[in-house]
C-alpha atoms as a PDB file:
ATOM      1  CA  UNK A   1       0.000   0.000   0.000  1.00  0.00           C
ATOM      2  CA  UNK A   2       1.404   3.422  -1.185  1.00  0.00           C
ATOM      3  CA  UNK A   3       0.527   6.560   0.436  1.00  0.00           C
ATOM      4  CA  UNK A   4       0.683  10.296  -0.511  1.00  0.00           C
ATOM      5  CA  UNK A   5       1.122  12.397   1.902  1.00  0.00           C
ATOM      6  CA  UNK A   6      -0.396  16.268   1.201  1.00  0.00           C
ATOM      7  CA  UNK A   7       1.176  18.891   3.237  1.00  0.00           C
ATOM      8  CA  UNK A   8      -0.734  22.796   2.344  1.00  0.00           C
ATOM      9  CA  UNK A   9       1.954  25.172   3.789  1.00  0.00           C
ATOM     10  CA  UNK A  10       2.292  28.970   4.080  1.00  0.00           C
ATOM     11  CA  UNK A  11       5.604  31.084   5.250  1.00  0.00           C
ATOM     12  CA  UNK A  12       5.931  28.041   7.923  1.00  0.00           C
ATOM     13  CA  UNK A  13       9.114  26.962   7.160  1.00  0.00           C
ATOM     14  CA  UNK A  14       9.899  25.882  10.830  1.00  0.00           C
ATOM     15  CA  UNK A  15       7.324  23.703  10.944  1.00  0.00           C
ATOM     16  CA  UNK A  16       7.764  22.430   7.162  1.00  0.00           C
ATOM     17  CA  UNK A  17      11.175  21.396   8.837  1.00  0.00           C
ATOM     18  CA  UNK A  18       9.845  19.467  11.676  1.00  0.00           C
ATOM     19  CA  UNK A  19       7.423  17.781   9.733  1.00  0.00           C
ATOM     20  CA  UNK A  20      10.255  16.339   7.177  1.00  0.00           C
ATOM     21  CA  UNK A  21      12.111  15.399  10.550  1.00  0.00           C
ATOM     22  CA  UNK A  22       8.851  13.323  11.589  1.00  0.00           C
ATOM     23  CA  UNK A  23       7.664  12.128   8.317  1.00  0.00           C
ATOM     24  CA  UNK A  24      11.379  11.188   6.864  1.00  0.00           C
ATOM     25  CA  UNK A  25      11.888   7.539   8.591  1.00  0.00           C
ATOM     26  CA  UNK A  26       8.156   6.555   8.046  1.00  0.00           C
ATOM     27  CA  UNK A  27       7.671   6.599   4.523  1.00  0.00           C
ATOM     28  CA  UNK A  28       7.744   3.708   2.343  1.00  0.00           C
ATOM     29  CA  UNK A  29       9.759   3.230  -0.952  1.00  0.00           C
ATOM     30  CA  UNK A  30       7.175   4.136  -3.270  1.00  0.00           C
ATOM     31  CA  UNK A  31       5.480   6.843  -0.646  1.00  0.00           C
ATOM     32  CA  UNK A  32       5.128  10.716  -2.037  1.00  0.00           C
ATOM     33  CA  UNK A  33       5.122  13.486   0.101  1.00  0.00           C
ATOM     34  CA  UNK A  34       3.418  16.403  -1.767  1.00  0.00           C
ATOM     35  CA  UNK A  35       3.947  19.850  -0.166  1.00  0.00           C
ATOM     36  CA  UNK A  36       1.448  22.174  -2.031  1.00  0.00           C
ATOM     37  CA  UNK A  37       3.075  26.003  -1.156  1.00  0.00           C
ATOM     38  CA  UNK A  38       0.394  28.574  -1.221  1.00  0.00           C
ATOM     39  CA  UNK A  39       1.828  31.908  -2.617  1.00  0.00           C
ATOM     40  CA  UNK A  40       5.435  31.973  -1.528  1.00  0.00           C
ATOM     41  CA  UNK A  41       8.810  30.399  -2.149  1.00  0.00           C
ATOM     42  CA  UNK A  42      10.746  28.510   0.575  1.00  0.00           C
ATOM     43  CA  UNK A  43      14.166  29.538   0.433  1.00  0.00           C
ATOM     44  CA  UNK A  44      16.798  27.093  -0.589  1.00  0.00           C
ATOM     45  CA  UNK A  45      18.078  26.397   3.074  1.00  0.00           C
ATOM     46  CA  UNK A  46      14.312  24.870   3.668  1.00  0.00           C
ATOM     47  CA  UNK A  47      14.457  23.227   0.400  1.00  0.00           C
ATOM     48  CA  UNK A  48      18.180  21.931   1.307  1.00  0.00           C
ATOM     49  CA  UNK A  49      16.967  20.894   4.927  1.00  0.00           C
ATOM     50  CA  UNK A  50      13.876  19.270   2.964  1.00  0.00           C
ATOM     51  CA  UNK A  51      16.118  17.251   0.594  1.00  0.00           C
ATOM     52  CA  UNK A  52      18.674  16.350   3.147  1.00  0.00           C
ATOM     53  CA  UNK A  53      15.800  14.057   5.110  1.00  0.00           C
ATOM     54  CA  UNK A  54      13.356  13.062   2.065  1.00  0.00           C
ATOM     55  CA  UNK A  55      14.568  11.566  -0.975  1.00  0.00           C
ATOM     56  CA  UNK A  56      14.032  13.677  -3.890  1.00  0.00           C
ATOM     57  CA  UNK A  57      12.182  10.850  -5.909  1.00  0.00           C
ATOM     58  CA  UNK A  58       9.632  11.147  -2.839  1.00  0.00           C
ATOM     59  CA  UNK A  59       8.867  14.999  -2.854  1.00  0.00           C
ATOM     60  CA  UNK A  60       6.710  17.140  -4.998  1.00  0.00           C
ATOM     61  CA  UNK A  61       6.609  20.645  -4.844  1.00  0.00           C
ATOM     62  CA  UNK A  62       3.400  22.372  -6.082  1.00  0.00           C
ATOM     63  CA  UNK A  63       3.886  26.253  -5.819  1.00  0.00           C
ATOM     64  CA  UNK A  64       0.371  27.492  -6.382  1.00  0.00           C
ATOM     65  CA  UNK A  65       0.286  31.520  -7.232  1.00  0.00           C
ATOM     66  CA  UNK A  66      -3.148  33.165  -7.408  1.00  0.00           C
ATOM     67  CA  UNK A  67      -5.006  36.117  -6.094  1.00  0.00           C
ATOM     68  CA  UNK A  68      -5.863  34.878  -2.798  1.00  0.00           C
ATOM     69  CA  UNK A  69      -9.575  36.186  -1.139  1.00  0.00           C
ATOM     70  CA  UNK A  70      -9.482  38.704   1.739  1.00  0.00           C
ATOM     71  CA  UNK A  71     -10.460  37.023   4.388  1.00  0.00           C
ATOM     72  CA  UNK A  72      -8.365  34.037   2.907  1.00  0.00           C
ATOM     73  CA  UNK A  73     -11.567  32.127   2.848  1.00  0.00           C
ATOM     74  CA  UNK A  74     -10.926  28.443   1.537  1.00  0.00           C
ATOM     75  CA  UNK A  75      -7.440  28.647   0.243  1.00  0.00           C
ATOM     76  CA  UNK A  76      -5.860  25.493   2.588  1.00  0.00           C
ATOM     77  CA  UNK A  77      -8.467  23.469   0.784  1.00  0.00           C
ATOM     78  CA  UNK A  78      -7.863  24.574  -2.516  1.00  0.00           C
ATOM     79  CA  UNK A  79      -4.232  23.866  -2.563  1.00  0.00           C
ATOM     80  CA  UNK A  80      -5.264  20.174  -0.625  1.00  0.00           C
ATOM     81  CA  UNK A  81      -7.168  19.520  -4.056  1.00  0.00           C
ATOM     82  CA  UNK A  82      -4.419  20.366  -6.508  1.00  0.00           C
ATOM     83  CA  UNK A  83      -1.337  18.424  -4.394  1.00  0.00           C
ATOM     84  CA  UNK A  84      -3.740  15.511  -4.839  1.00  0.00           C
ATOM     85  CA  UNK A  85      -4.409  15.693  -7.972  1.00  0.00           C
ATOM     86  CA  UNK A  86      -0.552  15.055  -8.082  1.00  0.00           C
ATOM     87  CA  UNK A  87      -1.065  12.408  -5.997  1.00  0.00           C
ATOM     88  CA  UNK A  88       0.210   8.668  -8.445  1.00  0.00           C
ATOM     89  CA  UNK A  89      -2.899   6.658  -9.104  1.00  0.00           C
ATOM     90  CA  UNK A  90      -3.152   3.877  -6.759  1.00  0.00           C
ATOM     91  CA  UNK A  91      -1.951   6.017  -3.556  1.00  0.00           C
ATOM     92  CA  UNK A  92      -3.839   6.350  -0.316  1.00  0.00           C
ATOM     93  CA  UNK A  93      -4.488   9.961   0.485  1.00  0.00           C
ATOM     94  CA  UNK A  94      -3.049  11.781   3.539  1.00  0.00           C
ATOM     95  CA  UNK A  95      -3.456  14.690   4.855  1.00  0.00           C
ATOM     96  CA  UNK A  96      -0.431  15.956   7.028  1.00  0.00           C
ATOM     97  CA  UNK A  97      -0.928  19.575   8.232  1.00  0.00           C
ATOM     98  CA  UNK A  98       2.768  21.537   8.388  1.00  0.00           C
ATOM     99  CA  UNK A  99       2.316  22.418  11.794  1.00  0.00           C
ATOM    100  CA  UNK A 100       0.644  18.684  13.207  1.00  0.00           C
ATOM    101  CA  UNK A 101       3.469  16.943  13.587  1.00  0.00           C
ATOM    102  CA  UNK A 102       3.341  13.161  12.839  1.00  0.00           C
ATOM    103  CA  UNK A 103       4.335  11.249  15.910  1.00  0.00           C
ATOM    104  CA  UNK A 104       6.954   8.478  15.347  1.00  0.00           C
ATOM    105  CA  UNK A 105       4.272   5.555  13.971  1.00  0.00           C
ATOM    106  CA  UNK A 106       1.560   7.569  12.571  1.00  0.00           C
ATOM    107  CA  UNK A 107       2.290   6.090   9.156  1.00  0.00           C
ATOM    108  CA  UNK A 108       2.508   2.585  10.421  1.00  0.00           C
ATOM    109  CA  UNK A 109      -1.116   2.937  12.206  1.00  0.00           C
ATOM    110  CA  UNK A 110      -2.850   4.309   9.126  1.00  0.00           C
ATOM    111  CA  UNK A 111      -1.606   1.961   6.896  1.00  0.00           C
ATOM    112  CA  UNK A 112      -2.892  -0.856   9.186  1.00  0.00           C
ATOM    113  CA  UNK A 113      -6.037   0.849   9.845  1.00  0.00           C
ATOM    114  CA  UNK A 114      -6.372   1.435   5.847  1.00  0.00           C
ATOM    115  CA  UNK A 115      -5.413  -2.580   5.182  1.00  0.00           C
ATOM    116  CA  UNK A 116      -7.864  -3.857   7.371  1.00  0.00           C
ATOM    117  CA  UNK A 117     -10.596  -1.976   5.403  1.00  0.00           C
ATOM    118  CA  UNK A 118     -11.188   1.378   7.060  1.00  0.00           C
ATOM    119  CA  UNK A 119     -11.903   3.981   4.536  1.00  0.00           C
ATOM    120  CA  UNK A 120     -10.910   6.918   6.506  1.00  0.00           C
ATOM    121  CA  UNK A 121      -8.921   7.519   9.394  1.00  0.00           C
ATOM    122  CA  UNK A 122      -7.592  10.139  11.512  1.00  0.00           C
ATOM    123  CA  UNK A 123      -5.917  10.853  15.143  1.00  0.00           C
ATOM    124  CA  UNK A 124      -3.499  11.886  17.180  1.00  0.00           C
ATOM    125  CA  UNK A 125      -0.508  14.179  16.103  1.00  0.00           C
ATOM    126  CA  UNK A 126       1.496  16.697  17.955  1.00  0.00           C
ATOM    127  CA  UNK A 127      -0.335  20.086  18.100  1.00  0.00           C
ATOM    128  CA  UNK A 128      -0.160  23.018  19.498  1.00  0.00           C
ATOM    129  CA  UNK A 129      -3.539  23.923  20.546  1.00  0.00           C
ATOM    130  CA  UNK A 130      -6.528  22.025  21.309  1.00  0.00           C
ATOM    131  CA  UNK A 131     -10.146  23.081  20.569  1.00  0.00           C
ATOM    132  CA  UNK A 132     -12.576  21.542  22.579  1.00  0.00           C
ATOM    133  CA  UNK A 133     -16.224  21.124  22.034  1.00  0.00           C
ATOM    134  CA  UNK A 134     -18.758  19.169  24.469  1.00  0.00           C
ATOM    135  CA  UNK A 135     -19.423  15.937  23.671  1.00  0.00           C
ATOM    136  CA  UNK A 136     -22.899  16.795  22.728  1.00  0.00           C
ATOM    137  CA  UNK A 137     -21.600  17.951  19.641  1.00  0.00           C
ATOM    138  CA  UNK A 138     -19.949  14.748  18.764  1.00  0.00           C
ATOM    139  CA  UNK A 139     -23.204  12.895  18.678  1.00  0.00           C
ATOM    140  CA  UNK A 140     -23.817  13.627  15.102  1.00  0.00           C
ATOM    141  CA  UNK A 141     -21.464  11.180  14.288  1.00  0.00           C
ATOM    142  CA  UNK A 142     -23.528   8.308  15.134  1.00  0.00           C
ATOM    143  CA  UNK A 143     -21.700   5.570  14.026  1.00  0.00           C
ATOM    144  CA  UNK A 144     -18.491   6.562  16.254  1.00  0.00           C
ATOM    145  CA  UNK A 145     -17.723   6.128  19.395  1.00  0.00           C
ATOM    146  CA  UNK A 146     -15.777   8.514  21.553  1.00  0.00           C
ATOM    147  CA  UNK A 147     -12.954   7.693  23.365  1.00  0.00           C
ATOM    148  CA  UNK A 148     -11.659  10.191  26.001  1.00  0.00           C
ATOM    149  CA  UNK A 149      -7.660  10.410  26.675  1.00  0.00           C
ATOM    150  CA  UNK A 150      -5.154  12.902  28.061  1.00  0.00           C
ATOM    151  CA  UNK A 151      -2.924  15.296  26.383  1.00  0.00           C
ATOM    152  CA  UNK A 152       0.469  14.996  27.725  1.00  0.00           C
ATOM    153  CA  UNK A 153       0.069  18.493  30.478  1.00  0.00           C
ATOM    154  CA  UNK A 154      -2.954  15.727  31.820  1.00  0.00           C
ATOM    155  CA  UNK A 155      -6.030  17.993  30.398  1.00  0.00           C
ATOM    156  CA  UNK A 156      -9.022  16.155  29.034  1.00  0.00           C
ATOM    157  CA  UNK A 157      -9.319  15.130  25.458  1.00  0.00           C
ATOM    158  CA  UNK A 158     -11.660  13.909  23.454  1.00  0.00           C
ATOM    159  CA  UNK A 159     -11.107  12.317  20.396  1.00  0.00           C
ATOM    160  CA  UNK A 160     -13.219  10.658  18.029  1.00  0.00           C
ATOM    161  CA  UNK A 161     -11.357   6.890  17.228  1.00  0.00           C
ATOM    162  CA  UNK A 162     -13.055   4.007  17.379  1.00  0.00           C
ATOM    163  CA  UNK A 163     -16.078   2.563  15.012  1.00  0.00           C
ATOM    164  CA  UNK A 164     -19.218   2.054  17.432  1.00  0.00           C
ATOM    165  CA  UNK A 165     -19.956  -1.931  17.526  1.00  0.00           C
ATOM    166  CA  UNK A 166     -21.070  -3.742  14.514  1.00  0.00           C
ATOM    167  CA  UNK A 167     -20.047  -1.198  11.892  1.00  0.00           C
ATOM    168  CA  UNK A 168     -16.934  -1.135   9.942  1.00  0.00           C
ATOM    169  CA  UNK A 169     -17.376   2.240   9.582  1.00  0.00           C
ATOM    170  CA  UNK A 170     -14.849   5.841   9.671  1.00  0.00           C
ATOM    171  CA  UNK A 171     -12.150   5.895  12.607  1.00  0.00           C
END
């Protein structure tokens, strides 16, 4: 199973960084990370940096220039849907934020979760904020379960992960 990874990114070369760091000894031979860069140019030291972790048969670089909205309404998704339309037929989609930092099996546990016939999965990453909403508002996802954890400082979390009983439905 081949994945592509699509990374939107804006002026957040310090995180593009980190994420390489994180990403680089989880991807697979025939793996593409696809880091779709809305309106700028990273310079060459964050290219050089990039390069240095990820092979360069496993990068793409889309450099999308248009006239973006004011409020930038919509533009992270927009550049999500042209880096996969990059994406090699065949390949898993994934979507990697720059600053959501993969933790060390992220990979590992999505391509597990994708093999044993989930169609779409997400979880836990390395952020740096937390929004949280009562679990009232969960409840419109039915057919998932919520299972509460702990963020490493101990405050609550909630986290939608596990398919209620009997379905084989979204993690």
């Amino acid at each position: 199973m081949s994945l592509s990874l699509i990374t939107p990114t804006r002026r957040r070369w310090h995180w593009l960084r980190e994420q390489a760091r994180a990403i680089a000894g989880q991807l697979a031979p025939l793996d593409r990370w696809i880091i779709a860069v809305d309106n700028d140019r990273p310079d060459k030291t964050v290219v050089g940096d990039v390069a240095r972790l990820i092979p360069a048969e496993q990068i793409i670089w889309l450099h999308v220039a248009y006239t973006r909205p004011e409020p930038p309404v919509g533009c992270v998704n927009r550049l999500r849907n042209a880096a996969t339309a990059l994406a090699p037929i065949g390949h898993d989609i994934v979507e990697v934020d720059d600053h959501d930092i993969l933790a060390p099996y992220a990979l590992s546990e999505i391509r597990t979760a994708l093999a044993a016939g989930y169609d779409y999965v997400f979880g836990w990453y390395h952020q740096q904020a937390v929004v949280e909403a009562p679990p009232s508002s969960l409840s419109l996802w039915e057919r998932v379960r919520v299972r509460a954890g702990e963020i490493a400082d101990g405050s609550p979390l909630q986290t939608a992960l596990t398919p209620a009983p009997g379905t084989r439905s979204r993690v």
